[in-house]
Protein backbone atom coordinates (compact mmCIF):
# COMPACT_ATOMS: atom_id res chain seq x y z
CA UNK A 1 0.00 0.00 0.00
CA UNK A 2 1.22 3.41 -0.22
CA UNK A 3 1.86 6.44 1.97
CA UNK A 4 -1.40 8.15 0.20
CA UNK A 5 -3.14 4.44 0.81
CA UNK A 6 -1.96 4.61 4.39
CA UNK A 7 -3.24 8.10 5.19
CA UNK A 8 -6.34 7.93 3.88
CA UNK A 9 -7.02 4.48 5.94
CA UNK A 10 -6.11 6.48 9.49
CA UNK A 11 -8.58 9.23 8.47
CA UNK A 12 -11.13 6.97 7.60
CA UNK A 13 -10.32 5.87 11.29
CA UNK A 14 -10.92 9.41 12.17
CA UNK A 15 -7.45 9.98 12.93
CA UNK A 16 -6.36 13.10 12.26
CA UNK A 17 -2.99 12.80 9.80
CA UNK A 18 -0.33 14.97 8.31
CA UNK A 19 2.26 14.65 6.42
CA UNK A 20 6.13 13.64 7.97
CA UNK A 21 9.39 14.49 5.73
CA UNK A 22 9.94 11.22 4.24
CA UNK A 23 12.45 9.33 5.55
CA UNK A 24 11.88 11.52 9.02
CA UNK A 25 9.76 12.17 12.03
CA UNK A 26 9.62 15.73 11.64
CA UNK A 27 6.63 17.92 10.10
CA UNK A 28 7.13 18.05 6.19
CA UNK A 29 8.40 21.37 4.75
CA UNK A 30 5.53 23.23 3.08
CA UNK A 31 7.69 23.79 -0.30
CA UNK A 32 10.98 22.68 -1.20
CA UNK A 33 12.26 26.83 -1.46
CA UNK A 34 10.79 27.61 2.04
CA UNK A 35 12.61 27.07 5.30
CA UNK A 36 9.62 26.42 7.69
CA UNK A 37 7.09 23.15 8.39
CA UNK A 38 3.24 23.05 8.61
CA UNK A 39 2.06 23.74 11.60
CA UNK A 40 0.90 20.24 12.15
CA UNK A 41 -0.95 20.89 15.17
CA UNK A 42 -3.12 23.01 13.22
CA UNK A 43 -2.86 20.92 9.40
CA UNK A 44 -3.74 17.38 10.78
CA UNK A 45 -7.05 16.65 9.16
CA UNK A 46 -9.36 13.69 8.55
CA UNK A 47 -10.26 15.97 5.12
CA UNK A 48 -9.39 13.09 2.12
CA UNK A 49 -9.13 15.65 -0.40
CA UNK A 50 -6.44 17.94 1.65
CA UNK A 51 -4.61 14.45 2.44
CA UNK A 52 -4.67 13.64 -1.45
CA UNK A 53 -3.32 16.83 -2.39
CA UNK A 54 -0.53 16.74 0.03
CA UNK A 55 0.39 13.07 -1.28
CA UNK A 56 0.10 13.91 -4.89
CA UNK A 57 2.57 16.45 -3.93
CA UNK A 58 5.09 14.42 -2.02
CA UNK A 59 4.35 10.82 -2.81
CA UNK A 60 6.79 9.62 -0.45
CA UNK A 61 5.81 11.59 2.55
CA UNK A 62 5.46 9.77 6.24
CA UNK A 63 2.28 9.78 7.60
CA UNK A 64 1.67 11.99 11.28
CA UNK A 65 -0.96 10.67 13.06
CA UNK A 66 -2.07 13.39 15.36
CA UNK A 67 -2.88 12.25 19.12
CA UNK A 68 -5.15 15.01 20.84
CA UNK A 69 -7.78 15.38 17.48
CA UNK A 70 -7.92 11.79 16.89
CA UNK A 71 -9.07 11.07 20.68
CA UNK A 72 -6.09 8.61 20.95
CA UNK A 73 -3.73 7.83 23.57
CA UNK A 74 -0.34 6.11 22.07
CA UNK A 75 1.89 4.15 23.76
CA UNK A 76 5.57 3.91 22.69
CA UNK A 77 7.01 0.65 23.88
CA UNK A 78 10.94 1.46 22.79
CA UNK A 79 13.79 -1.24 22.57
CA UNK A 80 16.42 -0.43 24.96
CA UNK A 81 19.18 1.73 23.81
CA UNK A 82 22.00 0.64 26.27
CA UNK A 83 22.67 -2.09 28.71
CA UNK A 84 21.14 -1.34 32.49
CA UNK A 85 19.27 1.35 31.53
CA UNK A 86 17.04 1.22 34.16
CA UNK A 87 19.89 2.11 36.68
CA UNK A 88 18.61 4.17 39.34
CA UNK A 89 15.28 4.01 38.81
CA UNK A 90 12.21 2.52 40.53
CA UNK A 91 12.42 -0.21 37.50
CA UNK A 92 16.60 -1.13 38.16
CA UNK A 93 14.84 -4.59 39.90
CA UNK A 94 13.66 -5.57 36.41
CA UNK A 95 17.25 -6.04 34.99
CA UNK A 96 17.49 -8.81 37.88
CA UNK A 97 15.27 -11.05 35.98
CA UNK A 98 15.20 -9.62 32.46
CA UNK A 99 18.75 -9.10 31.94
CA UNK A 100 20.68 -6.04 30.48
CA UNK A 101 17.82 -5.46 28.36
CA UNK A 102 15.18 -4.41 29.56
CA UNK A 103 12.43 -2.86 26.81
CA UNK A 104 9.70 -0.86 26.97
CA UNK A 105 6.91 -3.28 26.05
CA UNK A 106 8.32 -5.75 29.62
CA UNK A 107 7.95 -2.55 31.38
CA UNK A 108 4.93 -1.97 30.20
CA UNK A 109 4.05 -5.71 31.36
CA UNK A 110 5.14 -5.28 34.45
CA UNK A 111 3.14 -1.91 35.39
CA UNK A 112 -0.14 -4.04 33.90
CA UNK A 113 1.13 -6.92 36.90
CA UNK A 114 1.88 -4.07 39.86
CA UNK A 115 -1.06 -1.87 39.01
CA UNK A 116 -3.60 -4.92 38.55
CA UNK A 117 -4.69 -5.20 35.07
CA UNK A 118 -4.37 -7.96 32.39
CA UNK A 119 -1.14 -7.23 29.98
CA UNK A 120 -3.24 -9.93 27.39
CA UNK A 121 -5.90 -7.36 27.12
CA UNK A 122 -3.54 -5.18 25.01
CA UNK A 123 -3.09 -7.49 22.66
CA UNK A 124 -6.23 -6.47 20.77
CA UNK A 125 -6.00 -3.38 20.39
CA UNK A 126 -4.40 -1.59 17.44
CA UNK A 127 -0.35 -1.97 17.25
CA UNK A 128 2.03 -0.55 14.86
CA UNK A 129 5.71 -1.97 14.98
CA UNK A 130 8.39 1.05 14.39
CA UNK A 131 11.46 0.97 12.41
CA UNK A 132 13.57 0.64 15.49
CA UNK A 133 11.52 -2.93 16.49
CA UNK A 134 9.52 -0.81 18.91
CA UNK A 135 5.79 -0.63 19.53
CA UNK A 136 2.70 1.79 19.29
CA UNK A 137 -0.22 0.45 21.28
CA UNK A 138 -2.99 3.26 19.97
CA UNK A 139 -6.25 3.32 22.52
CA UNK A 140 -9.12 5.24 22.33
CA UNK A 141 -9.18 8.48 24.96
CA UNK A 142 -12.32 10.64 25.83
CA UNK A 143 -11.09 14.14 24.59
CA UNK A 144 -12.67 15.35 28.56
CA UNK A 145 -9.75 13.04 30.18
CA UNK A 146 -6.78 14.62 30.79
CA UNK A 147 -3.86 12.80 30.08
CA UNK A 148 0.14 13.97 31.26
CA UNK A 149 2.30 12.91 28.12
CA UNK A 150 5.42 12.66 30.71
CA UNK A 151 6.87 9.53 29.72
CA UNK A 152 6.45 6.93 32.65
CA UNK A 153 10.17 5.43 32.20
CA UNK A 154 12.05 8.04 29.93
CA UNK A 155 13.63 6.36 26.67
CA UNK A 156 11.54 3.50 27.01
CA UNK A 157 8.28 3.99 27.56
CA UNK A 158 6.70 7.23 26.40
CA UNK A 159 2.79 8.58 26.01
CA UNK A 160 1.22 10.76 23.12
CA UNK A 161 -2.05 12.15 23.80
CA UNK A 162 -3.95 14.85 24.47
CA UNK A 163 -1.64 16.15 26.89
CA UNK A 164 -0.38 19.93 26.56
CA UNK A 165 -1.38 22.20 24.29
CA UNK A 166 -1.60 20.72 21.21
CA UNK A 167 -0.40 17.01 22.39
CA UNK A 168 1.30 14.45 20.67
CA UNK A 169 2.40 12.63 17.28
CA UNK A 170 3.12 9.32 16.06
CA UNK A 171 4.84 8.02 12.85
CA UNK A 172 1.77 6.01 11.48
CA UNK A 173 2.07 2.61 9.79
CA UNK A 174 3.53 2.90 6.01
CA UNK A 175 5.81 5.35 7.15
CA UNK A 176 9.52 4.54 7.43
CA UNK A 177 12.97 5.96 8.45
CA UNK A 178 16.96 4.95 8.02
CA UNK A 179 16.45 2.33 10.62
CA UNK A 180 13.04 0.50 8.98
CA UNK A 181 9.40 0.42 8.35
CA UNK A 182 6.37 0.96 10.75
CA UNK A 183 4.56 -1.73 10.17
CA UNK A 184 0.55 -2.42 11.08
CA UNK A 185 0.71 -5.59 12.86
């Protein structure tokens, strides 16, 4: 499918989407000759024919899925960048069992066993795998819930959602970067 293919199907999802510099997870550049990006806070749309125009102009564009229009709440599940790198934090006990290695999808796990809920249960909901062999777990969130994007274990496990003032973004699936494809699982 393409990029245009892959927008369209998140806004028929009524997520809001704009479009990425290809090959990057920043907003694209309105023209080629101008120095500045859209405002993607303010360009993320569910509109078809504004998404179609921006992928007829850049084809190869990654797709932004936009956290705080779209009602979603995004959880990014990274791999771990360095060995220990829970070190001195409330999680350090989890390298005890886990290893060096410790990702952001056992953390994740873990909170769902300390905090009382079923991890399984997440496995139904929508789930993107990112270049870097990550994970986006997207969930539904009532716009009149405020949620903090403060990410629960820095580097590991972060939150996009409707947190600040315009929230948070996500690379959606058909997008891709030096490191790999996101991929709808």
């Amino acid at each position: 499918m393409s990029n245009l293919g892959h927008a369209v199907k998140a806004a028929q999802r009524g997520w809001h989407v704009f479009p990425v510099e290809p090959n990057e997870k920043t907003p694209h550049r309105i023209r080629p000759d101008k120095p500045w990006t859209i405002k993607w806070s303010e360009a993320a749309t569910t509109d078809i024919g504004k998404i179609v125009s921006w992928w007829e102009y850049s084809p190869e564009a990654n797709i932004g899925i936009a956290a705080k229009p779209s009602g979603l709440l995004v959880v990014d599940c990274d791999v771990a960048k360095r060995p220990n790198q829970l070190k001195d934090t409330p999680w350090e006990f989890m390298h005890d069992t886990l290893g060096p290695l410790v990702d952001g999808n056992d953390i994740l796990r873990e909170m769902c066993r300390q905090y009382g809920d079923d991890y399984g249960r997440l496995e139904s909901t929508y789930r993107v795998c990112t270049a870097s062999m990550g994970l986006h777990l997207y969930f539904r969130w009532p716009a009149w819930v405020q949620a903090s994007q403060a990410s629960p274990v820095p580097g590991l496990l972060d939150i996009r959602c409707n947190g600040g003032e315009k929230g948070g973004y996500v690379l959606g699936a058909g997008s891709s970067t030096a490191k790999g494809l996101y991929v709808e699982e």
